[in-house]
PDB file of N, CA and C in Angstrom:
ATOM      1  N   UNK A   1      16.721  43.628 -33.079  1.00  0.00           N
ATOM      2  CA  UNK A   1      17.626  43.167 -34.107  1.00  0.00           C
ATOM      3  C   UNK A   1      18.769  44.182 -34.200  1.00  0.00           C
ATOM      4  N   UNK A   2      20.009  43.937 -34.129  1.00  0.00           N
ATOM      5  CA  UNK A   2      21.117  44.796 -34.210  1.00  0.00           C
ATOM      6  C   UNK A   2      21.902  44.781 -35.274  1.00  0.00           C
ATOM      7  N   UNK A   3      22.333  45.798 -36.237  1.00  0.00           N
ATOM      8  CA  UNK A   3      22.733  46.356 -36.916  1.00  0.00           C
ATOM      9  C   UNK A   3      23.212  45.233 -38.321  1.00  0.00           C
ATOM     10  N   UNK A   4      23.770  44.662 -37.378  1.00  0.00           N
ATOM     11  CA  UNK A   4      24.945  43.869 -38.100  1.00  0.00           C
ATOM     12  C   UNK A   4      23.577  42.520 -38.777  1.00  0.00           C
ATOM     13  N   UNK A   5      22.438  42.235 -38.243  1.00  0.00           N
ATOM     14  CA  UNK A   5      21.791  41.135 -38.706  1.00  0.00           C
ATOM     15  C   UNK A   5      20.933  42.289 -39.382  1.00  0.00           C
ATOM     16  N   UNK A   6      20.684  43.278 -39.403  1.00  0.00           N
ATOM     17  CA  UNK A   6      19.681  43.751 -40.726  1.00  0.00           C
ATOM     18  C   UNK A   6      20.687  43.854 -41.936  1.00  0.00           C
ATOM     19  N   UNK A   7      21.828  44.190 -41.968  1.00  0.00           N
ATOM     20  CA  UNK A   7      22.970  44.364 -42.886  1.00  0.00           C
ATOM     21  C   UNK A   7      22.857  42.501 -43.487  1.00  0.00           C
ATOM     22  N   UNK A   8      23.168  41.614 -42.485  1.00  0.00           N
ATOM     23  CA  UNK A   8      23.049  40.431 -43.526  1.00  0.00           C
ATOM     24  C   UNK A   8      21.995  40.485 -43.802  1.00  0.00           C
ATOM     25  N   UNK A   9      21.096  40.440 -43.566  1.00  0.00           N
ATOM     26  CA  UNK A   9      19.179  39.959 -43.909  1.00  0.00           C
ATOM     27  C   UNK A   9      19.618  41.519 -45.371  1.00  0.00           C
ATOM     28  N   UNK A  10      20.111  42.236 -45.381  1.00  0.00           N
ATOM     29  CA  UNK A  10      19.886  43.186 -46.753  1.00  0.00           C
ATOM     30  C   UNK A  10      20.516  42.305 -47.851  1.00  0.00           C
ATOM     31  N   UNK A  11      21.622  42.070 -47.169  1.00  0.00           N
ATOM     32  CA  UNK A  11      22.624  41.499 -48.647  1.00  0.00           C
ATOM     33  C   UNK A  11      22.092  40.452 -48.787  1.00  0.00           C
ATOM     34  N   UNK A  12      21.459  39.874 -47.625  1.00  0.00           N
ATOM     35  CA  UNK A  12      21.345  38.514 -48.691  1.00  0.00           C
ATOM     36  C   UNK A  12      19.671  38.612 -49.561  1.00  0.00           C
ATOM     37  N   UNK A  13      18.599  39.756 -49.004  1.00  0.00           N
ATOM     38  CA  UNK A  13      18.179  39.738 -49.651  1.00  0.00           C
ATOM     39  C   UNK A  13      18.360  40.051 -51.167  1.00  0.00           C
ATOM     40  N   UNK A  14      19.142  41.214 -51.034  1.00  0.00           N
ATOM     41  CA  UNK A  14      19.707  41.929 -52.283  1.00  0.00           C
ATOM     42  C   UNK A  14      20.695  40.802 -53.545  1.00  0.00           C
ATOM     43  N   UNK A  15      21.094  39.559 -53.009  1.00  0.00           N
ATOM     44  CA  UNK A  15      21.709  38.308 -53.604  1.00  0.00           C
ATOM     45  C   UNK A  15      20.623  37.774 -54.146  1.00  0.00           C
ATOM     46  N   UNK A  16      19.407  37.499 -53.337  1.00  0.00           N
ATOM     47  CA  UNK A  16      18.653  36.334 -53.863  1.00  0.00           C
ATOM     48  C   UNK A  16      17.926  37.511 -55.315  1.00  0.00           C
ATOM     49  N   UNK A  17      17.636  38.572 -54.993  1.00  0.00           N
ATOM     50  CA  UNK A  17      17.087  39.322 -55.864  1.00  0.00           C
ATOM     51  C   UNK A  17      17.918  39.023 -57.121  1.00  0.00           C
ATOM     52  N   UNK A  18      19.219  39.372 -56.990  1.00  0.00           N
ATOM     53  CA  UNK A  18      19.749  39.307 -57.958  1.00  0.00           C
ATOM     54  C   UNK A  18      19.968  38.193 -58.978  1.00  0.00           C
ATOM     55  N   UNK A  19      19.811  37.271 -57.935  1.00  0.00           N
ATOM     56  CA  UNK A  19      19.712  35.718 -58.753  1.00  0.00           C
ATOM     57  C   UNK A  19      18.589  35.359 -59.272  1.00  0.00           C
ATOM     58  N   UNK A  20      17.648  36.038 -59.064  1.00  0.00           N
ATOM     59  CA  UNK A  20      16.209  36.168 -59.320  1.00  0.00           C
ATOM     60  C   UNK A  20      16.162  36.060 -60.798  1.00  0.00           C
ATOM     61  N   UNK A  21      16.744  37.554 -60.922  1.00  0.00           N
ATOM     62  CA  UNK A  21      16.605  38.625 -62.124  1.00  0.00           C
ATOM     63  C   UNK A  21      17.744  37.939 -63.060  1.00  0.00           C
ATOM     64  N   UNK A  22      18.563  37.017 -62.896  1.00  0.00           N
ATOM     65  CA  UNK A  22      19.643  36.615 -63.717  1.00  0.00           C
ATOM     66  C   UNK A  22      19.035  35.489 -64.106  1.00  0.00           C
ATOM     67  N   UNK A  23      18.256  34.628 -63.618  1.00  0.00           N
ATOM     68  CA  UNK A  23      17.609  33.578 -63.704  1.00  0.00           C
ATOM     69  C   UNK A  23      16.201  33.703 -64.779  1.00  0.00           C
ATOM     70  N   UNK A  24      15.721  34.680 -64.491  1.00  0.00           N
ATOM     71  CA  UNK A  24      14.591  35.565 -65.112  1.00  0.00           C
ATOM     72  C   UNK A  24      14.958  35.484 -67.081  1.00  0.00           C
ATOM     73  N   UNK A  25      16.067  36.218 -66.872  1.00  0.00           N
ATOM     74  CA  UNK A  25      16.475  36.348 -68.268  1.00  0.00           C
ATOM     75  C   UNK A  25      17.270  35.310 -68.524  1.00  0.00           C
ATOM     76  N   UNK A  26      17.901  34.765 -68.102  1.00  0.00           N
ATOM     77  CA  UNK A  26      18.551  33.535 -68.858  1.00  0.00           C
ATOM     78  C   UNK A  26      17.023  32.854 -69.021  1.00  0.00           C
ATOM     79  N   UNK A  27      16.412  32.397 -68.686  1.00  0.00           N
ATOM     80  CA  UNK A  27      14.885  32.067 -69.310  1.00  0.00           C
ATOM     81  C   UNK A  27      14.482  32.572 -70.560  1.00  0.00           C
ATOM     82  N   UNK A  28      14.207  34.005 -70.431  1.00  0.00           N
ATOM     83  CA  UNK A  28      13.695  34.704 -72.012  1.00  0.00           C
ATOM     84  C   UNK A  28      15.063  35.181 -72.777  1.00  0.00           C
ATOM     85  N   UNK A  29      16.007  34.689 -72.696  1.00  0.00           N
ATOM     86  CA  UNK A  29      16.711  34.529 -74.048  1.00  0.00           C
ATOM     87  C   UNK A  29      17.137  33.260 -74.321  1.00  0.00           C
ATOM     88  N   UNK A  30      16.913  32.336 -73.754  1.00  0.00           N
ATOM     89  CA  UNK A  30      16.638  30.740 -73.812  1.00  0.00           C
ATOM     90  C   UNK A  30      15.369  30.232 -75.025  1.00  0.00           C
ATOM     91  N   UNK A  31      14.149  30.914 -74.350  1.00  0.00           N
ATOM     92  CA  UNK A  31      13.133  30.948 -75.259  1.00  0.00           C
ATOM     93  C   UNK A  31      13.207  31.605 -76.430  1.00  0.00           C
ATOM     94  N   UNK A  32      14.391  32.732 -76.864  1.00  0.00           N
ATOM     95  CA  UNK A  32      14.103  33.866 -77.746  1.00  0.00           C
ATOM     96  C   UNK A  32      15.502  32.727 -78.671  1.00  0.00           C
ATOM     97  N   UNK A  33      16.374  32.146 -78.195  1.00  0.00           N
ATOM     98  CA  UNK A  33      16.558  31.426 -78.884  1.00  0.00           C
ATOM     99  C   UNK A  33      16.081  30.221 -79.575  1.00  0.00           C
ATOM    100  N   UNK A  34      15.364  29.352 -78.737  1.00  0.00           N
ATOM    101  CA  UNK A  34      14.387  28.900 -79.515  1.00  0.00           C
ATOM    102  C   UNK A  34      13.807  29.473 -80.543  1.00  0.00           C
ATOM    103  N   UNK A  35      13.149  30.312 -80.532  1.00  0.00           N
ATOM    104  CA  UNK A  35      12.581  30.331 -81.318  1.00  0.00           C
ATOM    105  C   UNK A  35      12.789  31.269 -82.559  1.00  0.00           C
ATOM    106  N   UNK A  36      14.320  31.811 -82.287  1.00  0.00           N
ATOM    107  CA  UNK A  36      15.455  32.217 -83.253  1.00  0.00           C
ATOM    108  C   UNK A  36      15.552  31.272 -84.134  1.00  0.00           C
ATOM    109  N   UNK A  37      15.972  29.903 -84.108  1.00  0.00           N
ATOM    110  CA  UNK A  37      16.132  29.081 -84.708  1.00  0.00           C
ATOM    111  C   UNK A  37      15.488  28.850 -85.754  1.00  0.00           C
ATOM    112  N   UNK A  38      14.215  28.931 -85.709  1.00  0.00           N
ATOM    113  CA  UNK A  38      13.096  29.132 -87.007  1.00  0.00           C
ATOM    114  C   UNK A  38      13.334  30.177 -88.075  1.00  0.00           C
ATOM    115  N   UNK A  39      13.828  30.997 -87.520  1.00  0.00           N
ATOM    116  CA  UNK A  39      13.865  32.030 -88.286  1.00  0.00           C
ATOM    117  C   UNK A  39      14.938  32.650 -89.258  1.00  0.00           C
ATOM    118  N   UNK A  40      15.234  32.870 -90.563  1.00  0.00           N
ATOM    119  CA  UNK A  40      16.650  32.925 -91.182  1.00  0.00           C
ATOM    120  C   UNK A  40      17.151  34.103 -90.898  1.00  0.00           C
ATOM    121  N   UNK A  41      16.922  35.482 -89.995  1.00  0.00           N
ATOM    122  CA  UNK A  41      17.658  36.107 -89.886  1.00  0.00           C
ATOM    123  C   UNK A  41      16.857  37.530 -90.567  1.00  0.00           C
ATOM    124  N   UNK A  42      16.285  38.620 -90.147  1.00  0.00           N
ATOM    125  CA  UNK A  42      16.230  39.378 -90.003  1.00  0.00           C
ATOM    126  C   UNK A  42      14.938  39.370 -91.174  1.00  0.00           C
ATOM    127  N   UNK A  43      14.037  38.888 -90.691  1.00  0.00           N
ATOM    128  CA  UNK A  43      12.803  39.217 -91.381  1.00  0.00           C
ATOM    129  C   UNK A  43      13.187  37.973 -93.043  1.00  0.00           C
ATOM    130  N   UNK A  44      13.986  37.408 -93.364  1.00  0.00           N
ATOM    131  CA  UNK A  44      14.728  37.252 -94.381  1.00  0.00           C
ATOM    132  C   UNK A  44      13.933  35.490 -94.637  1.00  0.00           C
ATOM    133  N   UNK A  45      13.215  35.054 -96.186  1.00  0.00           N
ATOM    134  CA  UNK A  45      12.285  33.963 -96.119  1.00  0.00           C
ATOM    135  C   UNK A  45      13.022  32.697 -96.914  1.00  0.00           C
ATOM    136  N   UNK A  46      12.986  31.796 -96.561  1.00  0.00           N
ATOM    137  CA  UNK A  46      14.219  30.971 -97.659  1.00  0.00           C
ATOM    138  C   UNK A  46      13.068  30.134 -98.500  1.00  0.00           C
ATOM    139  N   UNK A  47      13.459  30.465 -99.474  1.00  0.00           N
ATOM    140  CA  UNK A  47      12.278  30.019-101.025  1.00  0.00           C
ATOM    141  C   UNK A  47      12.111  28.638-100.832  1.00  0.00           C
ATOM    142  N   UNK A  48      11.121  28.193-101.140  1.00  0.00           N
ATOM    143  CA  UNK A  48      10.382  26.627-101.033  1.00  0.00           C
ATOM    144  C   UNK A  48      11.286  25.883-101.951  1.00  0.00           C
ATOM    145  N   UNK A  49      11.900  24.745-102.091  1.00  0.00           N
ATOM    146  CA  UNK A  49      12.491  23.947-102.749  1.00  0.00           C
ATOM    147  C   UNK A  49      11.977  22.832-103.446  1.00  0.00           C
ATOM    148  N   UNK A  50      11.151  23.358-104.765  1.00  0.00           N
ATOM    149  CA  UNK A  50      10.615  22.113-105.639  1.00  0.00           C
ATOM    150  C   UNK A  50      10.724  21.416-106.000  1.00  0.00           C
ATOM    151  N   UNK A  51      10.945  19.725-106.330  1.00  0.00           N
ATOM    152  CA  UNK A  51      11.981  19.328-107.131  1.00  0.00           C
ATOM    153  C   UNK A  51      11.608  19.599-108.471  1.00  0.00           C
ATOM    154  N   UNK A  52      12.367  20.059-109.902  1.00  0.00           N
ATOM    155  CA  UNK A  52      12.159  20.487-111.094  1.00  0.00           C
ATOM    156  C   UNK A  52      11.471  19.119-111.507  1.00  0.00           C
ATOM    157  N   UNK A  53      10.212  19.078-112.427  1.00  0.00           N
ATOM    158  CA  UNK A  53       9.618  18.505-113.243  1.00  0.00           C
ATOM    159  C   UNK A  53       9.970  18.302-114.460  1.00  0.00           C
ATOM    160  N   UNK A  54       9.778  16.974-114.912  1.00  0.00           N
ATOM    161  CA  UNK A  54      10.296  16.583-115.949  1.00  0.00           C
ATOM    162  C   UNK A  54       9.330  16.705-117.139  1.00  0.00           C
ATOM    163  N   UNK A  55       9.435  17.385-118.327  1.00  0.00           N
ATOM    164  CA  UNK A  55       8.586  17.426-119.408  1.00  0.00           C
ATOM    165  C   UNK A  55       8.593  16.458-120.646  1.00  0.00           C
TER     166      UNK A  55
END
């Protein structure tokens, strides 16, 4: 194998890696948004909404 085909066989391994790892995390902050959504924001609980009773 001469020079010039281990140099492509690097980069392109070194591409797919990278698309790997970009792919990787667009996944877990996909999920971390999900499941952001539930949540109001920094530990923070939004009070149950009763309707007031009539006496």
């Amino acid at each position: 194998m001469s020079a010039g085909g281990i140099l492509f066989w690097g980069i392109l391994l070194c591409l797919v890696w990278i698309a790997g790892v970009g792919i990787y995390f667009e996944m877990a902050s996909s999920k971390r948004r999900k499941l952001g959504a539930v949540s109001h924001g920094f530990g923070r609980r939004s009070r149950p909404r009763h309707p007031k009773m009539r006496q």
